[in-house]
N, C-alpha and C. Protein backbone atom coordinates (compact mmCIF):
# COMPACT_ATOMS: atom_id res chain seq x y z
N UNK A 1 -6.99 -22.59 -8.38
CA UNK A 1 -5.96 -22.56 -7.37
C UNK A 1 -4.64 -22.11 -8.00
N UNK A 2 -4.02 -20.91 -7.39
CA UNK A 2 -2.69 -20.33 -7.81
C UNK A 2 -1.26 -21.77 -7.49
N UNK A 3 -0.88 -22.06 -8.26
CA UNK A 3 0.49 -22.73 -8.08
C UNK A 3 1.90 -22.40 -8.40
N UNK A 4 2.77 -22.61 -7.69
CA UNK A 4 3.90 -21.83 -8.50
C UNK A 4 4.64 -20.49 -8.13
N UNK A 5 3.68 -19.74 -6.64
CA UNK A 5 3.76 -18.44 -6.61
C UNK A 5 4.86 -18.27 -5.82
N UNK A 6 5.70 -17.08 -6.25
CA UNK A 6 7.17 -16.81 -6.35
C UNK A 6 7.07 -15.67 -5.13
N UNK A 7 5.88 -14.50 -5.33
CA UNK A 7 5.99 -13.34 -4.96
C UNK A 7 4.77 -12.92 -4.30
N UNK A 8 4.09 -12.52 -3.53
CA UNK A 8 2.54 -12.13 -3.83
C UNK A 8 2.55 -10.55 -2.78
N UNK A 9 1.85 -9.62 -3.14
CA UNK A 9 1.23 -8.42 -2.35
C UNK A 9 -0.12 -8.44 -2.80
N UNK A 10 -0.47 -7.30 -1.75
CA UNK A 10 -1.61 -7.52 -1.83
C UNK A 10 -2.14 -5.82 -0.52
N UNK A 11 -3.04 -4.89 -1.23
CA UNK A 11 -3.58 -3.58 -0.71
C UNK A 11 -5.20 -3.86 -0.70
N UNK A 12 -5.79 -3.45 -0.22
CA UNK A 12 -7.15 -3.07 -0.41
C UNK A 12 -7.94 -4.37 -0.61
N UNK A 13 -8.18 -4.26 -1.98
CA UNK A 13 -9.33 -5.03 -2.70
C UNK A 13 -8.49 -6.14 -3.61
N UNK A 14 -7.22 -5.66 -3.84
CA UNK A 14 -6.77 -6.71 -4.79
C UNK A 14 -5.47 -7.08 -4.72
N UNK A 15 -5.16 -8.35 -5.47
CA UNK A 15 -3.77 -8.97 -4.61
C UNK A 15 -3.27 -8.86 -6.11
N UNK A 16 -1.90 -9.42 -6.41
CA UNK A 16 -1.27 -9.87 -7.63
C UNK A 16 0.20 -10.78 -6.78
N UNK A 17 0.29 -11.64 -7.44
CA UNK A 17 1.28 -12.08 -7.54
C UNK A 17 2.10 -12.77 -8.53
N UNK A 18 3.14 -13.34 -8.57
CA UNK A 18 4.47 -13.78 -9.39
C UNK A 18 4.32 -14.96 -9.40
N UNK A 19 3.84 -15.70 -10.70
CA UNK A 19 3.74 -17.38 -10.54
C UNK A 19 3.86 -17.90 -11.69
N UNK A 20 4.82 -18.70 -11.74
CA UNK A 20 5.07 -19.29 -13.74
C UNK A 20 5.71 -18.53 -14.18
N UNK A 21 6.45 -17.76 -14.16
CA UNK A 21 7.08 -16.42 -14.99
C UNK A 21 6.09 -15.29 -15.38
N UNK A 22 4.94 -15.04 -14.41
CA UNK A 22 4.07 -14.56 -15.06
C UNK A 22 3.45 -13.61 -13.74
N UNK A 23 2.42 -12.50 -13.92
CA UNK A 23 1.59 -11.77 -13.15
C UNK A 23 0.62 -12.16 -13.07
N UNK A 24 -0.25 -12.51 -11.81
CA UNK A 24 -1.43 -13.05 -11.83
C UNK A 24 -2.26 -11.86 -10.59
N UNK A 25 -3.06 -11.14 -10.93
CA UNK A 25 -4.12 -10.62 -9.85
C UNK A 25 -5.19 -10.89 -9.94
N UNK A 26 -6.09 -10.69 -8.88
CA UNK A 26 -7.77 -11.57 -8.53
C UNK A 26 -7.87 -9.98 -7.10
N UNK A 27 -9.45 -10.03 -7.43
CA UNK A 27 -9.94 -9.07 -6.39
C UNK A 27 -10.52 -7.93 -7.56
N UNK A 28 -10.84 -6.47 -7.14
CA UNK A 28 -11.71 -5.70 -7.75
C UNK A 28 -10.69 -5.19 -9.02
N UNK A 29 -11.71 -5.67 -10.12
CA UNK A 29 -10.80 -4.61 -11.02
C UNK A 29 -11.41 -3.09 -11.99
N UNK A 30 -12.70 -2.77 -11.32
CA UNK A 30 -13.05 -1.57 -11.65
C UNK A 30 -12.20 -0.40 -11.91
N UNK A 31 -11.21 -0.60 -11.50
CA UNK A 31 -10.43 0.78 -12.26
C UNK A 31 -9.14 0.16 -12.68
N UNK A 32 -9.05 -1.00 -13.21
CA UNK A 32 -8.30 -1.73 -14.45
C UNK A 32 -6.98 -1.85 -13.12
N UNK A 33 -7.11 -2.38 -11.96
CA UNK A 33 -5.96 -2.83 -11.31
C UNK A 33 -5.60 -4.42 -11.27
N UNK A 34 -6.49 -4.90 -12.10
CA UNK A 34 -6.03 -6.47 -12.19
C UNK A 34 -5.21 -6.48 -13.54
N UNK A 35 -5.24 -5.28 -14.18
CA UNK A 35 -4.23 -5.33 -15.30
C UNK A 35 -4.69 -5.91 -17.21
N UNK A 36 -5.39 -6.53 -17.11
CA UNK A 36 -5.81 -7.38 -18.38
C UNK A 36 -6.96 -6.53 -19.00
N UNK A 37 -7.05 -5.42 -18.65
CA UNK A 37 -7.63 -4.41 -19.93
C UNK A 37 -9.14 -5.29 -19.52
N UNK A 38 -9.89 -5.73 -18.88
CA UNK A 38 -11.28 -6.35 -18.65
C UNK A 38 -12.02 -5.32 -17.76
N UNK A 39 -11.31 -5.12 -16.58
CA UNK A 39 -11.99 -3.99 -15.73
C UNK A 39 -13.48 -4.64 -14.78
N UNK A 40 -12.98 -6.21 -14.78
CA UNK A 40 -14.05 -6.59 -14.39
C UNK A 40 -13.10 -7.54 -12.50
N UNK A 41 -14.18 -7.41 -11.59
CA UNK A 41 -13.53 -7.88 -10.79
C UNK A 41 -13.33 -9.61 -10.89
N UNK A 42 -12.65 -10.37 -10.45
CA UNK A 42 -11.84 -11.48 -10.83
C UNK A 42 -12.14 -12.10 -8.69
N UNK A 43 -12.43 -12.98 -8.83
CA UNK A 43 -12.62 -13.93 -7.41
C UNK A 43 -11.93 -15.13 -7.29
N UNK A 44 -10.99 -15.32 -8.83
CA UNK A 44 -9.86 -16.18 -8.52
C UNK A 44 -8.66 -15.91 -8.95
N UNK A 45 -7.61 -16.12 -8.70
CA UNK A 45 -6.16 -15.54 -9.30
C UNK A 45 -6.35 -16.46 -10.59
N UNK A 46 -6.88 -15.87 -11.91
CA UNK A 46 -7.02 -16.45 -13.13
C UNK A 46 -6.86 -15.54 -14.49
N UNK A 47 -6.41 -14.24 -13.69
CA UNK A 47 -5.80 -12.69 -14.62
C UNK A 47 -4.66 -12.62 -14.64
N UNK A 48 -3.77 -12.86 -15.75
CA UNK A 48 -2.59 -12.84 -16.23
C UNK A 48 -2.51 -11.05 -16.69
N UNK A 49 -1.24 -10.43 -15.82
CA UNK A 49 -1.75 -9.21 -16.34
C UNK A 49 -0.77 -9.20 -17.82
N UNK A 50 -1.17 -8.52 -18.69
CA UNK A 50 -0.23 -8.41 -19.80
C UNK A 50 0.95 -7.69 -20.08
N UNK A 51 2.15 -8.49 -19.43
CA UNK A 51 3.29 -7.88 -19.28
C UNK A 51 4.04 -8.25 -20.71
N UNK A 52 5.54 -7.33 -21.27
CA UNK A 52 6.13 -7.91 -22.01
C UNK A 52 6.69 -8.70 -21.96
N UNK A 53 7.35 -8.95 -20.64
CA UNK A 53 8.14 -10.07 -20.50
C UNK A 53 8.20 -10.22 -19.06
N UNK A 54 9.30 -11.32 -18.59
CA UNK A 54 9.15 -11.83 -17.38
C UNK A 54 9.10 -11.09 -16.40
N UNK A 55 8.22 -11.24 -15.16
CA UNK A 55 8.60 -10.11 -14.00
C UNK A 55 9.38 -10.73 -12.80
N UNK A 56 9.72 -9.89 -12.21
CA UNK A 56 10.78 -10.10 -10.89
C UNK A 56 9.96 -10.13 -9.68
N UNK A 57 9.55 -8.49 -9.45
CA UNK A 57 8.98 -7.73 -8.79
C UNK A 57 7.91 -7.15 -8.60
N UNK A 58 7.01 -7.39 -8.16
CA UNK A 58 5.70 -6.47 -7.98
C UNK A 58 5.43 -5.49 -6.98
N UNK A 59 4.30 -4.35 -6.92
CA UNK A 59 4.40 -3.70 -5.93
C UNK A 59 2.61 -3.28 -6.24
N UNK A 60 1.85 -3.60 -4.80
CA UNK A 60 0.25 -3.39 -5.39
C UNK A 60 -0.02 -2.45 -4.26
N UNK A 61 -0.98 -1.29 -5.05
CA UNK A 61 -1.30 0.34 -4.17
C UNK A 61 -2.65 0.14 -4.03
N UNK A 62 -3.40 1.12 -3.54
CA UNK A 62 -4.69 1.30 -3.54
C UNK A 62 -5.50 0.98 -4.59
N UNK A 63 -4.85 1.33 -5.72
CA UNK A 63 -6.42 0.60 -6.97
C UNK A 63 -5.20 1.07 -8.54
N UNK A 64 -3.64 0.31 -7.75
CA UNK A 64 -2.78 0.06 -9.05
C UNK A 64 -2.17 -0.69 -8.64
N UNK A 65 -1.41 -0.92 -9.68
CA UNK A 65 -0.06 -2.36 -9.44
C UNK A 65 1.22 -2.02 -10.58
N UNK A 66 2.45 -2.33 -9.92
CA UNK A 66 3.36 -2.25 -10.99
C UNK A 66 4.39 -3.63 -10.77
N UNK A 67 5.32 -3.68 -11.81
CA UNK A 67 5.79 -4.58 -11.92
C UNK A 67 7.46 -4.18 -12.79
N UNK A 68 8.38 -4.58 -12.27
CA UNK A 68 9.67 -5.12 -13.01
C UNK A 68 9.79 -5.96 -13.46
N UNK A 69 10.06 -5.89 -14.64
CA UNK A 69 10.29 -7.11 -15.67
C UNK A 69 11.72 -6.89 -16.33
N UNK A 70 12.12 -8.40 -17.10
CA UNK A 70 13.60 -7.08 -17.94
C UNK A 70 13.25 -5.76 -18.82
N UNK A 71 11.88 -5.77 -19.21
CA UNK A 71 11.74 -4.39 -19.96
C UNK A 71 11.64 -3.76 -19.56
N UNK A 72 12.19 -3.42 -18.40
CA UNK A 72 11.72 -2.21 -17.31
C UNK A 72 10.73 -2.03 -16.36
N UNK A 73 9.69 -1.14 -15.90
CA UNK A 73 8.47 -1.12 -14.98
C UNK A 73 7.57 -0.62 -15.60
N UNK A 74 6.86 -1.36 -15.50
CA UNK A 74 5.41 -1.19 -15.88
C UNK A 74 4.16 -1.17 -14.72
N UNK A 75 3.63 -0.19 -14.86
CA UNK A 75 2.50 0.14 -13.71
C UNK A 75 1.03 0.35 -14.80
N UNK A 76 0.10 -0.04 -13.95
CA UNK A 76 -1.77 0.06 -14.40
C UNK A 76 -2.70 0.07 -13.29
N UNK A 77 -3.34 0.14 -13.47
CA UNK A 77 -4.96 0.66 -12.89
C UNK A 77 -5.11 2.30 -12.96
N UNK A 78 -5.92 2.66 -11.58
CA UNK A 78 -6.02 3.75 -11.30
C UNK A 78 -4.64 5.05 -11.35
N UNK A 79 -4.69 6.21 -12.01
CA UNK A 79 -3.95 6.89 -11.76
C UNK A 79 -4.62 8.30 -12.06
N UNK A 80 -5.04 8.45 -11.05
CA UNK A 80 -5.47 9.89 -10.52
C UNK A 80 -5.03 10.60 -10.02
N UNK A 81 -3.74 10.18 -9.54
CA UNK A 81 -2.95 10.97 -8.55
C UNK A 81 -1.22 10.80 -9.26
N UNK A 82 -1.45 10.34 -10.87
CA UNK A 82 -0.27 10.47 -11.94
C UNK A 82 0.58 9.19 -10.72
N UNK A 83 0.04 7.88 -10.21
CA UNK A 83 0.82 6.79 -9.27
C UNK A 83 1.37 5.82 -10.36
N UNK A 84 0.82 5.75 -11.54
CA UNK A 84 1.37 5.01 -12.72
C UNK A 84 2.86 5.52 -13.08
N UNK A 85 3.18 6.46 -13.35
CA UNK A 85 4.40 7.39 -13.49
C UNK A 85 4.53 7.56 -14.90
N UNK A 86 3.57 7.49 -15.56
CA UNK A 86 3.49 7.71 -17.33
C UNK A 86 3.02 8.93 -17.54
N UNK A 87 3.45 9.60 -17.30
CA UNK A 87 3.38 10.93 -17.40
C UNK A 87 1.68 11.70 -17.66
N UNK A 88 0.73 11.18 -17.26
CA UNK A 88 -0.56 11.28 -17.31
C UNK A 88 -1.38 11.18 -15.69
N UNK A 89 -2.38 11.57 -16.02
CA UNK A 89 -3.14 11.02 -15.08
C UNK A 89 -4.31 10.22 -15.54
N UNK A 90 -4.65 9.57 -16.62
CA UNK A 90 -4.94 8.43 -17.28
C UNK A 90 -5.35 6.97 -17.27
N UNK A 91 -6.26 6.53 -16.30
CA UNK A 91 -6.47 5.18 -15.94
C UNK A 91 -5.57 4.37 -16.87
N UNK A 92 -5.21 3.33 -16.60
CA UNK A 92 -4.39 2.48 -17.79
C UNK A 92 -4.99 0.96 -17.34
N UNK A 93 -6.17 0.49 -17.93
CA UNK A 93 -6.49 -1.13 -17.57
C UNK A 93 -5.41 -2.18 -18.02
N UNK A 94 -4.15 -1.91 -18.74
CA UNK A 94 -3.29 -2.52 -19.06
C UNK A 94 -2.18 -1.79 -18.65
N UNK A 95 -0.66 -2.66 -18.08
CA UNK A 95 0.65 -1.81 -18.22
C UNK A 95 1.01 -1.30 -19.04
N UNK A 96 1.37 0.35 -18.56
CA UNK A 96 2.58 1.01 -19.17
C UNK A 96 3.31 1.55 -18.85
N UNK A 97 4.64 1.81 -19.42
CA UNK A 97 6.04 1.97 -18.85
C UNK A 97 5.68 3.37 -18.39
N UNK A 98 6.62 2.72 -16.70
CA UNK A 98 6.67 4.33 -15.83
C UNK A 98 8.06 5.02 -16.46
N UNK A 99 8.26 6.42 -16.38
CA UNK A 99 9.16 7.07 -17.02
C UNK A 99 10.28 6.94 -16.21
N UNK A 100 11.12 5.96 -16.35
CA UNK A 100 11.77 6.34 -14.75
C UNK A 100 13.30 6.18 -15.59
N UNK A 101 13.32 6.04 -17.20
CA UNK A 101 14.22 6.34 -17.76
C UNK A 101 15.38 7.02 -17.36
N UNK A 102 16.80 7.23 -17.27
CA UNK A 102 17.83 8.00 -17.27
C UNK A 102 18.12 7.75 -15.45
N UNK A 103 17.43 7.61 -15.26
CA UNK A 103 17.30 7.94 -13.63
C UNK A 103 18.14 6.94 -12.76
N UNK A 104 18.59 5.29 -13.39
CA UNK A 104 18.92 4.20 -13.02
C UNK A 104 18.21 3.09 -12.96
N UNK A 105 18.67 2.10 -12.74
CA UNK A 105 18.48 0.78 -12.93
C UNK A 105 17.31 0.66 -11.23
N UNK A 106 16.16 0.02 -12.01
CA UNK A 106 15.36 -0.45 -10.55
C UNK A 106 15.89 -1.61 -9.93
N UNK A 107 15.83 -1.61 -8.65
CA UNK A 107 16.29 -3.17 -7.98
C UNK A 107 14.84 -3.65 -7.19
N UNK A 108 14.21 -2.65 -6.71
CA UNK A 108 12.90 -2.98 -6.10
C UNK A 108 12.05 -2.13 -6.13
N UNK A 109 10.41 -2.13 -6.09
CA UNK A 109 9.25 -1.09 -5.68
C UNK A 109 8.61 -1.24 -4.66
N UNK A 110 7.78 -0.19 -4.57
CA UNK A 110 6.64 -0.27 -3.09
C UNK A 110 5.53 0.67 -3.64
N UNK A 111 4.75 0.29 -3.75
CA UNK A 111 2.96 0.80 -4.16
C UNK A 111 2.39 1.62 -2.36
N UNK A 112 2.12 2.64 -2.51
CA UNK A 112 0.83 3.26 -1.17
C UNK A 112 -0.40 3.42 -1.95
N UNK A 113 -1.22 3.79 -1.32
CA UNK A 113 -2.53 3.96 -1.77
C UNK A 113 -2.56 4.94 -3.43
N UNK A 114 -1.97 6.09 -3.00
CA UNK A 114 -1.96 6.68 -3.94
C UNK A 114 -0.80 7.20 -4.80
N UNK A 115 0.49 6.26 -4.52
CA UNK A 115 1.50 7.08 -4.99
C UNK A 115 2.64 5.49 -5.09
N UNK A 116 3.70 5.82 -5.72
CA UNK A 116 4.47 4.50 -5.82
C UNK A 116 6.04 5.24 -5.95
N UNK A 117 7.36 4.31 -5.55
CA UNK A 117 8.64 4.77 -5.00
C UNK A 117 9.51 3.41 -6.26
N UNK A 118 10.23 3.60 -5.88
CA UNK A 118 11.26 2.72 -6.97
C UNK A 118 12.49 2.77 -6.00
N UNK A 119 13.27 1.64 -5.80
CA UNK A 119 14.44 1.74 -5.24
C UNK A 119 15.80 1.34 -6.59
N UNK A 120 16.47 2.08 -6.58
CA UNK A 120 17.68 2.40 -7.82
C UNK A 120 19.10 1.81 -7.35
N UNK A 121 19.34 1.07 -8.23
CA UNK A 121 20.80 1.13 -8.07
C UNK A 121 21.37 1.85 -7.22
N UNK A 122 22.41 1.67 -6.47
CA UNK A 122 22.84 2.43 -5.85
C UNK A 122 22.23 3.26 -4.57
N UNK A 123 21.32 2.55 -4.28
CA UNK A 123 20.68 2.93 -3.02
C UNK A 123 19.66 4.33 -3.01
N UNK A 124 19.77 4.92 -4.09
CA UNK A 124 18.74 6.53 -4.80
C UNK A 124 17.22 6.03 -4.59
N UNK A 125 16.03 6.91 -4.02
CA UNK A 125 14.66 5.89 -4.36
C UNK A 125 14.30 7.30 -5.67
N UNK A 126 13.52 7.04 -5.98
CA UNK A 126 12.37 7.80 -6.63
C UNK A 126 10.98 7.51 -6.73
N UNK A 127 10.30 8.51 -6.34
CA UNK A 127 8.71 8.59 -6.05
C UNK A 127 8.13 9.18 -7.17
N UNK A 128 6.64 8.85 -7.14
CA UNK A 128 5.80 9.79 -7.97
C UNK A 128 4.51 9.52 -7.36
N UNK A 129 3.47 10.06 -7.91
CA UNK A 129 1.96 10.24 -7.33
C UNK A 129 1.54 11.05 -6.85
N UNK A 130 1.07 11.09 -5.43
CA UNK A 130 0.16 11.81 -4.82
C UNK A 130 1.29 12.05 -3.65
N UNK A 131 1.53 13.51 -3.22
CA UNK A 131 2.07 13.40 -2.19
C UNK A 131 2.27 14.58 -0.97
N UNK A 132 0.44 14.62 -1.01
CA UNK A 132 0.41 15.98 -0.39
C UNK A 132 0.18 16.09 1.39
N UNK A 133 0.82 14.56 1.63
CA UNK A 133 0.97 14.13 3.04
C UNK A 133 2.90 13.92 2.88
N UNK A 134 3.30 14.26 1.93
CA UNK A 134 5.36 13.90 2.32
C UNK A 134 5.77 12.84 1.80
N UNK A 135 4.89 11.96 1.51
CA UNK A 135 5.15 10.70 0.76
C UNK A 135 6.01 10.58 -0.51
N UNK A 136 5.95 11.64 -0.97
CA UNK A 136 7.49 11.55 -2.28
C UNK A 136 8.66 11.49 -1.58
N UNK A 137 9.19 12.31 -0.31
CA UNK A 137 10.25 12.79 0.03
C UNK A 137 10.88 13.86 -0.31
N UNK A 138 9.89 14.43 -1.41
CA UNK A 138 10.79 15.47 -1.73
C UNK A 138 10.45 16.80 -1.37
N UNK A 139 10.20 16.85 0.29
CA UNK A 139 9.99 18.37 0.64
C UNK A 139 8.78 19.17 0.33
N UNK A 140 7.98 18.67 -0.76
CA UNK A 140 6.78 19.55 -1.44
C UNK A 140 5.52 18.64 -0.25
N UNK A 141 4.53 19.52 -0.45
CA UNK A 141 3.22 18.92 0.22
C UNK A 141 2.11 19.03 -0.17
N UNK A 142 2.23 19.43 -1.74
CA UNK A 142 0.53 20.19 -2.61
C UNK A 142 0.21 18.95 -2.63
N UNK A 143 -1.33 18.94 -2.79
CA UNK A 143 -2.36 18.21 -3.07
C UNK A 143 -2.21 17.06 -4.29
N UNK A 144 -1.23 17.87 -5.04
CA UNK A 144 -1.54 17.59 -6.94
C UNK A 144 -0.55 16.87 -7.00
N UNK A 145 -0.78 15.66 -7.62
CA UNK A 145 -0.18 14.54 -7.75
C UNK A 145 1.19 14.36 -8.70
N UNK A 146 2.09 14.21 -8.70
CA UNK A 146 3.43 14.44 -9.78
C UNK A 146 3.32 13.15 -10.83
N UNK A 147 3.27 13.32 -12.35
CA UNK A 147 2.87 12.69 -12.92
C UNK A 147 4.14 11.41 -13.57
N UNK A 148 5.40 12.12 -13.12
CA UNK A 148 6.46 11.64 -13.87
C UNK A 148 7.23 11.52 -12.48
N UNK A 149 8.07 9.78 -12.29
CA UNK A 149 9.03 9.90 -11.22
C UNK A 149 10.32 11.25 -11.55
N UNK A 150 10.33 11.19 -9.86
CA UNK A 150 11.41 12.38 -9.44
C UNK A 150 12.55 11.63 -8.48
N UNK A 151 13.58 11.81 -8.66
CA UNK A 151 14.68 11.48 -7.50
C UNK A 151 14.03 12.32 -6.30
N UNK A 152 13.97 11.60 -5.71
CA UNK A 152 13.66 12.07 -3.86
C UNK A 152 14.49 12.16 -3.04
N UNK A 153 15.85 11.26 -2.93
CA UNK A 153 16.75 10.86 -2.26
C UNK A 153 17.66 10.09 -2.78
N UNK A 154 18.63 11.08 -2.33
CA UNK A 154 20.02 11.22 -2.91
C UNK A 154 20.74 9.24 -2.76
């Protein structure tokens, strides 16, 4: 039984939430979206994902999850559609930092199926992923997924 929980989302197959100072997801983790590098699915919130430090914020997509912590954002699972923002398209069963460097300070995220947004200081978002339905905002509509966040809006 989860106690403690601060935050929780939850897409598809798998939830995560904020409890103890800590990340906890349960549900499928075949393409490493419960975070703990196991890749195995989890039927109780008992996966601590391995963050560096404390998180704030979570945001859970189709078959990823990211998270704000003070070290910045960190996103894992599936990224086929470059929704991690580490400049790859690279499954990651553990977090790693999205590039969202230079760009500003995150205040909040939001995970879609295949693509993930960052809201910035100052009211700026930035997207990355998949966004060949408009979902970045930024005017483009190819198929091919952007591997590194982009300012979308001003």
């Amino acid at each position: 039984m989860l106690t403690g929980a601060e935050h929780v989302r939850s897409y598809r197959h798998h939830t995560c939430a904020i409890a103890n100072r800590q990340v906890v997801c349960w549900g499928e983790g075949d393409h490493g979206e419960i975070g703990n590098d196991d890749r195995a699915n989890h039927f109780m919130p008992d996966a601590a994902v391995h963050l560096v430090s404390a998180p704030t914020r979570i945001a859970v997509g189709g078959q990823h999850g990211c998270a704000l912590a003070d070290g910045g954002l960190q996103c894992w699972g599936q990224n086929f559609s470059g929704q991690l923002g580490d400049g790859s398209f690279d499954l990651q069963a553990e977090p790693v930092p999205a590039a969202i460097a230079g760009r500003g300070q995150v205040v909040d995220l939001v995970a879609g199926a295949e693509h993930t947004c960052a809201l910035l200081d100052g009211g700026r978002v930035s997207c990355w992923g998949l966004g060949g339905r408009g979902q970045l905002g930024d005017g483009a509509s190819e198929p091919l997924g952007r591997v590194a966040p982009a300012l979308t809006c001003p």
